[in-house]
N, C-alpha and C. Protein backbone atom coordinates (compact mmCIF):
# COMPACT_ATOMS: atom_id res chain seq x y z
N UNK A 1 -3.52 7.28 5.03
CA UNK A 1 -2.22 7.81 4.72
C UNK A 1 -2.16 8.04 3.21
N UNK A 2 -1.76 9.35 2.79
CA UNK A 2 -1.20 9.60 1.36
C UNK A 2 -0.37 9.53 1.17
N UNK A 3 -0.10 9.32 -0.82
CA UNK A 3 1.80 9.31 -0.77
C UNK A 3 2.68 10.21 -0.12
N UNK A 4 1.99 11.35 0.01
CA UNK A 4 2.84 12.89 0.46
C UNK A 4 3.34 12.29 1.89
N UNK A 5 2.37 11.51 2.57
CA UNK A 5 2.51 11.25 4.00
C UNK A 5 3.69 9.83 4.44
N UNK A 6 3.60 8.74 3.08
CA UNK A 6 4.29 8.04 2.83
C UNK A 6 6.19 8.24 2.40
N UNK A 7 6.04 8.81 1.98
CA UNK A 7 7.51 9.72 1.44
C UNK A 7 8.36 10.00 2.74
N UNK A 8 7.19 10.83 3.28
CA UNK A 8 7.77 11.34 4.65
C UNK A 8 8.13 10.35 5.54
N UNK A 9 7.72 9.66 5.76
CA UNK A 9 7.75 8.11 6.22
C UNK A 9 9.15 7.07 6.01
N UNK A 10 9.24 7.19 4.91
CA UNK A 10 10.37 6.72 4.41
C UNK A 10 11.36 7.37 4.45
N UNK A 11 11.80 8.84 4.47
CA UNK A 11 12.84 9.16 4.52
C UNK A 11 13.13 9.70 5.85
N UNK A 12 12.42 9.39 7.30
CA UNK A 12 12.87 9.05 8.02
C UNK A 12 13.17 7.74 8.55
N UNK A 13 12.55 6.82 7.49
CA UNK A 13 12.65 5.80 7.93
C UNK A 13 12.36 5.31 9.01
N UNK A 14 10.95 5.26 9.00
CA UNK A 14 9.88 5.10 10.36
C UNK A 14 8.78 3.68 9.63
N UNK A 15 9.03 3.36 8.50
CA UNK A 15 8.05 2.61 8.12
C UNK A 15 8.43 1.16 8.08
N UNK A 16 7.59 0.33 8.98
CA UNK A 16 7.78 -1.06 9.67
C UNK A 16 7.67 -2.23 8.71
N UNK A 17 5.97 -1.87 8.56
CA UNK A 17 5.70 -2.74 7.39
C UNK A 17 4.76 -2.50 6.82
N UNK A 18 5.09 -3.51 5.36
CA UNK A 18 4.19 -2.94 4.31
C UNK A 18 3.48 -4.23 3.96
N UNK A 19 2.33 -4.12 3.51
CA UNK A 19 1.55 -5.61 2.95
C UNK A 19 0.67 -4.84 2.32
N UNK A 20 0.16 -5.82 1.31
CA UNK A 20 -0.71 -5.59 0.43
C UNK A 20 -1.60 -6.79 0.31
N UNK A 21 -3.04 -6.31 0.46
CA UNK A 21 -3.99 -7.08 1.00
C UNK A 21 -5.01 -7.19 -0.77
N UNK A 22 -5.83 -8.19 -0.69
CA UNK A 22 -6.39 -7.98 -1.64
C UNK A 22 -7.76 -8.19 -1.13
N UNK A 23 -8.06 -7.09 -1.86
CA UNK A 23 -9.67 -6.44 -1.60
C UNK A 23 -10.97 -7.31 -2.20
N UNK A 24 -11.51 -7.70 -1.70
CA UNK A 24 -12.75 -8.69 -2.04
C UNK A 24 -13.82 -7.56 -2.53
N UNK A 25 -14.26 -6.74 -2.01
CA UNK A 25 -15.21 -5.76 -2.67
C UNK A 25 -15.24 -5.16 -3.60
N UNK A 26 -13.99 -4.97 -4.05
CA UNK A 26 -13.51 -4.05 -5.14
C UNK A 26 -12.79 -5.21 -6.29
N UNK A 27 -12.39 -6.26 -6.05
CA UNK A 27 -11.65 -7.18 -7.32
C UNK A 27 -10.53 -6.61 -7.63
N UNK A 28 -10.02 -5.88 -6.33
CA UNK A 28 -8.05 -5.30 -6.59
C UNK A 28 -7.50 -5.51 -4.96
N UNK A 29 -6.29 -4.80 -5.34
CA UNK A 29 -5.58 -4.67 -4.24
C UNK A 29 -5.27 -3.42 -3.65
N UNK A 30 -4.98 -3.65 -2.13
CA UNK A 30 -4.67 -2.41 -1.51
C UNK A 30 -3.43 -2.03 -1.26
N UNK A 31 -2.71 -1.29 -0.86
CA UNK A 31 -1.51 -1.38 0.23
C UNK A 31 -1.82 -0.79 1.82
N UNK A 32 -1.26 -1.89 2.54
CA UNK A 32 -1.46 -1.47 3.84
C UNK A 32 -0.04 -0.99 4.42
N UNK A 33 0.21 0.33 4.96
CA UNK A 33 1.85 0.29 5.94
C UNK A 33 1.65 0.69 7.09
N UNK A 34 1.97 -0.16 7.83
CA UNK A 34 1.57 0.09 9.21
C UNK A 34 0.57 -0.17 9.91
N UNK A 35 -0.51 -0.60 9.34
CA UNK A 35 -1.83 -0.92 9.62
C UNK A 35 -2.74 0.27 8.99
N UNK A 36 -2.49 1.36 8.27
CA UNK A 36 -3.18 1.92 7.80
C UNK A 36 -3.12 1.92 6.53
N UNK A 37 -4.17 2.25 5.87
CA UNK A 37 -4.50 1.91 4.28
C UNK A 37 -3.86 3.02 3.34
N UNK A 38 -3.48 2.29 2.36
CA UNK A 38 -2.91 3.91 1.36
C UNK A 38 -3.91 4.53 0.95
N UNK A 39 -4.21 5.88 0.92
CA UNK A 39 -5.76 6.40 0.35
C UNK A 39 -4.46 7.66 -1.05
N UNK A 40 -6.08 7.72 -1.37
CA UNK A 40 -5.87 8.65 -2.35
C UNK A 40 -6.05 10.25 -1.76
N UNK A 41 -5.60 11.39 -2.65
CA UNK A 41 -6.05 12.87 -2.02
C UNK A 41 -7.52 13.35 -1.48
N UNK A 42 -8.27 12.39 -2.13
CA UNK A 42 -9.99 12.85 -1.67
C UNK A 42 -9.92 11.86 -0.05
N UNK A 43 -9.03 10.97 0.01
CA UNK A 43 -9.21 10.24 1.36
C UNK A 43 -9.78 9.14 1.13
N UNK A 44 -10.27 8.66 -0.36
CA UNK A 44 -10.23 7.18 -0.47
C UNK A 44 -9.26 6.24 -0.80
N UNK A 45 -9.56 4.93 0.30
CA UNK A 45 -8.83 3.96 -0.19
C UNK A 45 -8.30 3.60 -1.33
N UNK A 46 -6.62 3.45 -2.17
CA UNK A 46 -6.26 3.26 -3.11
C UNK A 46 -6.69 1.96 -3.39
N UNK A 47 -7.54 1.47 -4.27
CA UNK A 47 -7.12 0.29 -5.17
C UNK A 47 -6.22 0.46 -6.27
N UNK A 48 -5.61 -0.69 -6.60
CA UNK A 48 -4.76 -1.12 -7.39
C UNK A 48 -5.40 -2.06 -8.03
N UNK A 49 -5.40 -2.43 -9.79
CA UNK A 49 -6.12 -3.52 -10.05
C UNK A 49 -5.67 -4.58 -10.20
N UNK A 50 -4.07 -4.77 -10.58
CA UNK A 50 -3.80 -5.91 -10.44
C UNK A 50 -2.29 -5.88 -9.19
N UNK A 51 -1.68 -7.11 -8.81
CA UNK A 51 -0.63 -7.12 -8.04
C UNK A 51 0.63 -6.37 -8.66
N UNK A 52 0.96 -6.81 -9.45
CA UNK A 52 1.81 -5.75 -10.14
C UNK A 52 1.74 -4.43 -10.38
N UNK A 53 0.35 -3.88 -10.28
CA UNK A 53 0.50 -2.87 -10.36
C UNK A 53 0.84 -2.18 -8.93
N UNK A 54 0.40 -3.21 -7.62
CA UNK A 54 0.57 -2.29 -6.22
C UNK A 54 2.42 -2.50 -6.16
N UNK A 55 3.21 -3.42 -6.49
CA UNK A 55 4.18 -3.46 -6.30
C UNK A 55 5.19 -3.12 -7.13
N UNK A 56 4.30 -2.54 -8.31
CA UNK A 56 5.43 -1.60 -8.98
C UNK A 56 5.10 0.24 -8.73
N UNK A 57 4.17 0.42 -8.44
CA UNK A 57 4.13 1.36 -7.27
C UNK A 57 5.01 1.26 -6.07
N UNK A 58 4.76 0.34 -5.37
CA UNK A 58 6.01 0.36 -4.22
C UNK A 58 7.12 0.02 -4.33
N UNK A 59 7.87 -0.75 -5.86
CA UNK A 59 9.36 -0.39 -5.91
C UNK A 59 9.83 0.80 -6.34
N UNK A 60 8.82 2.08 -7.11
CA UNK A 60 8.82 3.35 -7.56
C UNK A 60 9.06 4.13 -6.35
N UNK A 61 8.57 3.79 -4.97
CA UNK A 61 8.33 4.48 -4.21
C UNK A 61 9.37 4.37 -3.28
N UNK A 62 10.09 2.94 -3.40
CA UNK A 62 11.12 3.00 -2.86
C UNK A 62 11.31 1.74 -1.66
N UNK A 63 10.26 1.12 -2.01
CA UNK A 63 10.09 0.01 -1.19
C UNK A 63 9.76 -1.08 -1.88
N UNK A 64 11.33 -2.54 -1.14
CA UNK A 64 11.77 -3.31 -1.98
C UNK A 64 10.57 -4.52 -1.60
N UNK A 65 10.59 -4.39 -0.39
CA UNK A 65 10.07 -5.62 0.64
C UNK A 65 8.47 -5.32 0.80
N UNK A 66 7.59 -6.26 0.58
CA UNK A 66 6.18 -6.36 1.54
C UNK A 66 5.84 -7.71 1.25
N UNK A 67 4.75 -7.73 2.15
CA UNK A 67 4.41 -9.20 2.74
C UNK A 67 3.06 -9.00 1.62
N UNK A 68 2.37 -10.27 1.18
CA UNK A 68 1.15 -10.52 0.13
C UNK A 68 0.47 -11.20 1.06
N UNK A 69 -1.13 -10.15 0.94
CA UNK A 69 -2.18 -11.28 1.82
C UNK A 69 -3.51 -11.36 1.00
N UNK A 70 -3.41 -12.68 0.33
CA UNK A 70 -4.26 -12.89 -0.37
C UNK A 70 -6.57 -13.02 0.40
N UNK A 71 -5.90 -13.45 1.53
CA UNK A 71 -7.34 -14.13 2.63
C UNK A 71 -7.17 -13.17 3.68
N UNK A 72 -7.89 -11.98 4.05
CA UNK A 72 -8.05 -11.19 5.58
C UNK A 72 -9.24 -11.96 6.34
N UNK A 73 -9.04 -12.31 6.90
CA UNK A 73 -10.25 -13.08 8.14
C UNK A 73 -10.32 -12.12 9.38
C-alpha cells in the first residue's frame, strides 16, 4: 500500500488498524495498516529510521492511534 492508497483509506474511513513493527533487517521501523506494509512508489517497503519518525508521519497523515510492536515472532 502507498500513501496515495492510504489517504484514500482514510477518508473513507475504512482503516482498522495501524501498528508499527520494527524491522530487524533493516535497524528501523515499518508501518503496517491492515496487515499490509506501507511501501514506497517503486513498491518497496517504507522504512522509517527511528520511532518518531514513523509516528510523526502518521500524526501528519492523520492518524492519532497505533499499536507499537517491538518483537514479530
Amino acid at each position: 500500500m502507498i500513501e496515495r492508497e492510504l489517504k484514500l483509506l482514510l477518508d473513507a474511513r475504512a482503516v482498522k488498524q495501524v501498528q508499527v513493527h520494527y524491522a530487524v533487517m533493516t535497524a528501523g521501523y515499518m508501518v503496517v495498516i491492515d496487515g499490509k506494509n506501507l511501501e514506497t512508489n517503486k513498491r518497496q517497503i517504507r522504512v522509517f529510521k527511528t520511532l518518531d519518525t514513523a509516528a510523526r508521519f502518521l500524526f501528519k497523515t492523520g492518524i492519532a492511534e497505533f499499536a507499537v510492536k517491538l518483537r514479530t515472532v
